[in-house]
C-alpha atoms as a PDB file:
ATOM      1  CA  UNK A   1     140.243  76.068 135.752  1.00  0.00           C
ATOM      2  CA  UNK A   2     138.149  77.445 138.211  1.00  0.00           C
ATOM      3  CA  UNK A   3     134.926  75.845 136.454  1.00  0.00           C
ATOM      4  CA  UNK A   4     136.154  72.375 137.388  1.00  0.00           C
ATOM      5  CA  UNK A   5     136.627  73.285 140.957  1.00  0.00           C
ATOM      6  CA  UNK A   6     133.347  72.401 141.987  1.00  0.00           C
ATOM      7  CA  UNK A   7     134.387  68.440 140.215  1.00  0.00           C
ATOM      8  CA  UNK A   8     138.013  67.939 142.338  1.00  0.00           C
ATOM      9  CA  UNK A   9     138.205  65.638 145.537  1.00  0.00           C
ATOM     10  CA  UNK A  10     136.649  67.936 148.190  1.00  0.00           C
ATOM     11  CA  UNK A  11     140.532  68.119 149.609  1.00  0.00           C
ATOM     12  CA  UNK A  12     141.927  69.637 146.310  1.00  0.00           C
ATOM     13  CA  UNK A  13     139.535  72.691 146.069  1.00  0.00           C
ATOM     14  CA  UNK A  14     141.472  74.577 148.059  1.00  0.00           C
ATOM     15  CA  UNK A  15     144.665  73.789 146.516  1.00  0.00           C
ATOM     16  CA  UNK A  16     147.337  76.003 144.467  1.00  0.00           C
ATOM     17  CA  UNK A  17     147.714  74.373 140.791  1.00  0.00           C
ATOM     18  CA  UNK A  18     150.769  75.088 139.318  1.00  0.00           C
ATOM     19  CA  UNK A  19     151.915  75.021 135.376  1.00  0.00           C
ATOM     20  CA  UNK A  20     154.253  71.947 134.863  1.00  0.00           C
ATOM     21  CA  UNK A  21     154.119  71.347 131.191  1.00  0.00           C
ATOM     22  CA  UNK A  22     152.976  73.925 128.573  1.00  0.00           C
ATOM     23  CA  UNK A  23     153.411  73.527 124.917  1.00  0.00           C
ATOM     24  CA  UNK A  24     154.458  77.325 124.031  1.00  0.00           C
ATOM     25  CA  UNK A  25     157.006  77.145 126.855  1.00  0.00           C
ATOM     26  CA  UNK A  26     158.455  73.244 126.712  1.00  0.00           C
ATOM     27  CA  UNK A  27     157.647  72.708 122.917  1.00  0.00           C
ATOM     28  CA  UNK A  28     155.709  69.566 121.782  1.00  0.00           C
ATOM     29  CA  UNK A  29     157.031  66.987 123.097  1.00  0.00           C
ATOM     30  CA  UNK A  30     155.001  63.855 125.232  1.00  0.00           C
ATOM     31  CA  UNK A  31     158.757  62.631 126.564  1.00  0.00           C
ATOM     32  CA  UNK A  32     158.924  66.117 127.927  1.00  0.00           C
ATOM     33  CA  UNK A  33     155.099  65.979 129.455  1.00  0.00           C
ATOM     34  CA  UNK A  34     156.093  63.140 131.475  1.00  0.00           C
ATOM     35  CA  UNK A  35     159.317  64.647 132.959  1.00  0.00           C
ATOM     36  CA  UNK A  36     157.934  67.262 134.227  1.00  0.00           C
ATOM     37  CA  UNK A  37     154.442  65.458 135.026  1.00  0.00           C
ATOM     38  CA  UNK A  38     154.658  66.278 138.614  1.00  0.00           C
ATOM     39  CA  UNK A  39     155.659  64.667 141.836  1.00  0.00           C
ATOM     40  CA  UNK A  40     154.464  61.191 142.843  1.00  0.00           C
ATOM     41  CA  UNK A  41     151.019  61.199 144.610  1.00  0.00           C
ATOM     42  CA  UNK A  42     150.415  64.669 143.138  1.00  0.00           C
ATOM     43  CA  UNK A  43     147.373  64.782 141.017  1.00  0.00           C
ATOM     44  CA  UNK A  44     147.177  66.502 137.326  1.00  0.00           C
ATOM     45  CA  UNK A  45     145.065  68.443 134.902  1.00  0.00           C
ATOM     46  CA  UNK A  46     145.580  68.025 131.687  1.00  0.00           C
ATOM     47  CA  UNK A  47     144.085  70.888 129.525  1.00  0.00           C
ATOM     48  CA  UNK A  48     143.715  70.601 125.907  1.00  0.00           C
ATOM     49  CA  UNK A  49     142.732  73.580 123.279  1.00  0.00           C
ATOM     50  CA  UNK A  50     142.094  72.242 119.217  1.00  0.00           C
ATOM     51  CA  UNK A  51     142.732  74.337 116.229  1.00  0.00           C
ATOM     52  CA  UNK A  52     138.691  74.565 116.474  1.00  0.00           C
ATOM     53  CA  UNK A  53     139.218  76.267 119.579  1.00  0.00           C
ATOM     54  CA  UNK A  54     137.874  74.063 121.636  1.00  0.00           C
ATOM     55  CA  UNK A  55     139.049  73.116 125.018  1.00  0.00           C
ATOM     56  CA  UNK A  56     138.995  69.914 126.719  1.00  0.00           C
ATOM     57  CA  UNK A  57     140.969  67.268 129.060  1.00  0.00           C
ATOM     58  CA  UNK A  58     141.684  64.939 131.853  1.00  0.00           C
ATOM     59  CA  UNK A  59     142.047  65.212 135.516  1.00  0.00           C
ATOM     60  CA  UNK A  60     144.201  62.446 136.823  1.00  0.00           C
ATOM     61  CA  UNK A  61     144.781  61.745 140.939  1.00  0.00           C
ATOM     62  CA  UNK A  62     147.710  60.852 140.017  1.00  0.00           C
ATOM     63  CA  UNK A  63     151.007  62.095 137.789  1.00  0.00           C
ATOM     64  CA  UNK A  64     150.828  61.799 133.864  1.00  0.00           C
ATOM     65  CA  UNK A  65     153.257  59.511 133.190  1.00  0.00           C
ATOM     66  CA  UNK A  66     154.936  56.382 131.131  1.00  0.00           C
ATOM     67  CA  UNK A  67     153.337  53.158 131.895  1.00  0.00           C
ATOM     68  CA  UNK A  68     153.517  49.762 131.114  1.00  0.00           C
ATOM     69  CA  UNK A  69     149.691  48.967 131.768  1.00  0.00           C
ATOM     70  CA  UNK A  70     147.109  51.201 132.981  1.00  0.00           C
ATOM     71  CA  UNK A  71     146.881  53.643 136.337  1.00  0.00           C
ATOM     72  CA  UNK A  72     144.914  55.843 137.868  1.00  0.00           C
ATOM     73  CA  UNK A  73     141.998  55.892 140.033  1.00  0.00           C
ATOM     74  CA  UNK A  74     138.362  56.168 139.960  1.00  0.00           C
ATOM     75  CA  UNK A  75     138.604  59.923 140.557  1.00  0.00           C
ATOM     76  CA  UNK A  76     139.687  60.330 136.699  1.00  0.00           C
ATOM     77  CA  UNK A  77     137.511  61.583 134.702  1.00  0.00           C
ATOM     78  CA  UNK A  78     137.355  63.778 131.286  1.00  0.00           C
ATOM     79  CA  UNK A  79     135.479  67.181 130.670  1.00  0.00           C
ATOM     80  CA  UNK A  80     135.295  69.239 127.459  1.00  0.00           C
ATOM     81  CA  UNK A  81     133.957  73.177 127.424  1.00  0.00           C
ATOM     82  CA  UNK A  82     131.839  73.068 124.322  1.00  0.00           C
ATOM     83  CA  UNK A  83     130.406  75.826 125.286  1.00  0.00           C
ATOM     84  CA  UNK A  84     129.553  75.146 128.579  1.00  0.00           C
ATOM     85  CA  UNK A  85     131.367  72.192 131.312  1.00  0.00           C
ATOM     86  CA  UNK A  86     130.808  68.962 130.590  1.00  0.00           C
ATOM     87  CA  UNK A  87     131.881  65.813 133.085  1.00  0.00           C
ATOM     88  CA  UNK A  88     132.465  62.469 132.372  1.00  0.00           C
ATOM     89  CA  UNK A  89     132.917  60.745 135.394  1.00  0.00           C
ATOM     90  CA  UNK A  90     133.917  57.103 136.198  1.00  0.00           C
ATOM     91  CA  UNK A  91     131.200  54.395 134.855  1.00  0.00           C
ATOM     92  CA  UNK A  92     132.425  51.469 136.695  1.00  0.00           C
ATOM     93  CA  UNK A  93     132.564  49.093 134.130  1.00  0.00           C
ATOM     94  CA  UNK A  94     136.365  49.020 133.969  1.00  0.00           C
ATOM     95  CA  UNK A  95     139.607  50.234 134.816  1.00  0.00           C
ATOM     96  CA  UNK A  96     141.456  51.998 131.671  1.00  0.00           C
ATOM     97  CA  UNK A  97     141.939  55.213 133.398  1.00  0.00           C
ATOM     98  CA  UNK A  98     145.578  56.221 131.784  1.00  0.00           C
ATOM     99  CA  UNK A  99     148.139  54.477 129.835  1.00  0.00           C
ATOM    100  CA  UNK A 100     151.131  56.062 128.212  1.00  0.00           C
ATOM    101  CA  UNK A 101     154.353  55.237 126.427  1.00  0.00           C
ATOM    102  CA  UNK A 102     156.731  57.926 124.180  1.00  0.00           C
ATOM    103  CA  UNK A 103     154.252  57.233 121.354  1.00  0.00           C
ATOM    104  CA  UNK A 104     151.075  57.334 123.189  1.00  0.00           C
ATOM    105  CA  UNK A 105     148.972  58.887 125.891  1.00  0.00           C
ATOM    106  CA  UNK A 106     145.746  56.983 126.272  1.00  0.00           C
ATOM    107  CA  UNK A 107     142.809  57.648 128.829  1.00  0.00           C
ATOM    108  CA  UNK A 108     139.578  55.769 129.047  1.00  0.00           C
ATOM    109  CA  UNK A 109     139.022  52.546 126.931  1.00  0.00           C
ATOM    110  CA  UNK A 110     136.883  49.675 126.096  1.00  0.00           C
ATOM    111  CA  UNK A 111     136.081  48.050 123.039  1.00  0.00           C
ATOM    112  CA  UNK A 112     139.562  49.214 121.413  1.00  0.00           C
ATOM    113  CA  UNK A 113     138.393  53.111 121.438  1.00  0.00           C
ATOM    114  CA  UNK A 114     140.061  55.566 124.005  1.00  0.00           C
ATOM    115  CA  UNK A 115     137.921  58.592 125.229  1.00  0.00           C
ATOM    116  CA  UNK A 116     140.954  61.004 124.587  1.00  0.00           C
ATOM    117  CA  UNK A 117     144.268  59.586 122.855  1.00  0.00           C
ATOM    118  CA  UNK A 118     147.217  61.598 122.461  1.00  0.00           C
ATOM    119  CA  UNK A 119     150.071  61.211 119.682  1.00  0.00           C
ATOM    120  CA  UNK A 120     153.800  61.600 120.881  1.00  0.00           C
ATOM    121  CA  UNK A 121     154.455  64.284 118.879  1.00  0.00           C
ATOM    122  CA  UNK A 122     151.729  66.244 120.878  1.00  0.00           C
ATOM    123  CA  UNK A 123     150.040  67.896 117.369  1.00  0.00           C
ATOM    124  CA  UNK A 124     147.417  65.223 117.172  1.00  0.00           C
ATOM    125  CA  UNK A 125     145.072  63.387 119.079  1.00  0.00           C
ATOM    126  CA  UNK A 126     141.410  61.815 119.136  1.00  0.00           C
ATOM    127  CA  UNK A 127     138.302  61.245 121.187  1.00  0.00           C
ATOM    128  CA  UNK A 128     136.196  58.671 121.239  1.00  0.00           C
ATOM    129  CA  UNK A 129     132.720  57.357 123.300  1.00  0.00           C
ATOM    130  CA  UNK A 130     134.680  54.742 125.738  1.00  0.00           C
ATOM    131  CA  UNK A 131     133.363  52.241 128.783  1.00  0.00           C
ATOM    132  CA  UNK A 132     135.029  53.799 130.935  1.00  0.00           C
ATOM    133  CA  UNK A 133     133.167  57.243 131.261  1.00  0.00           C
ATOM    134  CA  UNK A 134     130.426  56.735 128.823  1.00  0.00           C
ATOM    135  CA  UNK A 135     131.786  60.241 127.422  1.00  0.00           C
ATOM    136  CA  UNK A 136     130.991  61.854 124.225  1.00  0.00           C
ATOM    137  CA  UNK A 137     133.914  62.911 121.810  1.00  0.00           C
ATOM    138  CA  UNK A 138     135.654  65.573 123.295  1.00  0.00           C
ATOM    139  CA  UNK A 139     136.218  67.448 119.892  1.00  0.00           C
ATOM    140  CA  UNK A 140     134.203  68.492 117.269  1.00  0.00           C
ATOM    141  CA  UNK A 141     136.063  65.745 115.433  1.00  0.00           C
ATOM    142  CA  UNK A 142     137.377  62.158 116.605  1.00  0.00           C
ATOM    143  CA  UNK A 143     140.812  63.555 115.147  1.00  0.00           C
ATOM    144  CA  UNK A 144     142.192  66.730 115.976  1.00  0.00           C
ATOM    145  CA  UNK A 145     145.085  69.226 115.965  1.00  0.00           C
ATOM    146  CA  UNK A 146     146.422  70.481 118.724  1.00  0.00           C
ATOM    147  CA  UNK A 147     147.187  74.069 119.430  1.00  0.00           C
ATOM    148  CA  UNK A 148     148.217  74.052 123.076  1.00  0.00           C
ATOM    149  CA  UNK A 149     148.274  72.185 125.590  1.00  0.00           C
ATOM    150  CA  UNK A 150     148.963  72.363 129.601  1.00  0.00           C
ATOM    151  CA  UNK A 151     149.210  70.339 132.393  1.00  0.00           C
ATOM    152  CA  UNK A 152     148.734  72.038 135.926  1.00  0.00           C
ATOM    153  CA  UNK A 153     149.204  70.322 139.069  1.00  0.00           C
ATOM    154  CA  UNK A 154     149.666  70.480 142.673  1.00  0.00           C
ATOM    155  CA  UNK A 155     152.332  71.858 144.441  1.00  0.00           C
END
């Protein structure tokens, strides 16, 4: 975490993140993620680690949670470690920040491909280039396993 500090809104930096959802804790589970997504208003970073070891993820301004269309804010953006930080920020170009339902997570879009995607079950999920951040895939492969995954936020 302390890499993406220097990425946050200015009035997060000096923040205390807490752990809301972990996958070796809560078990996989995306119905679970959302319950305990955080408090309304309270922004979220979603952390990601592949069976390849390699970590990526989301910060949203605003709680993970289910949707009927899409949320968030132009302060979303995605990052991967691979090996060093990489940001994808906000292109402009449209607004398909985050979408989820008990099947799906979704963030970024464009073109039908989403720049991270997230099965319910929580084991799999994709990357993809999307309009939204012009990012590159997140994981060495557009499909991958997942071995944990967290989501900190805000007290």
């Amino acid at each position: 975490l302390p890499q993406l500090g220097s990425h946050l809104p200015p009035q997060l930096t000096q923040q205390p993140w807490h752990l809301l959802y972990c996958t070796r804790r809560d078990g996989f589970s995306l119905r679970t993620l959302y319950r305990r997504g955080g408090q309304a208003g309270c922004p979220a970073l979603l952390l990601i680690r592949d069976m390849e070891a390699q970590a990526f993820g989301v910060f949203s301004a605003t709680p993970i949670r289910c949707s009927n269309g899409f949320y968030g804010t132009g302060e979303t953006f995605l990052f991967s470690f691979s090996p060093e930080l990489k940001v994808f920020r906000w292109t402009g170009r449209n607004n398909f920040f985050m979408k989820g339902d008990v099947d799906l997570l979704m963030v970024g879009g464009g073109s039908g491909r989403f720049g991270l995607w997230l099965h319910g079950d929580l084991h799999h999920g994709g990357s993809c280039p999307c309009e939204t951040f012009n990012n590159e895939t997140l994981s060495p492969r557009e499909e991958f396993c997942i071995q944990d995954l967290e989501v900190w936020g805000l007290a």
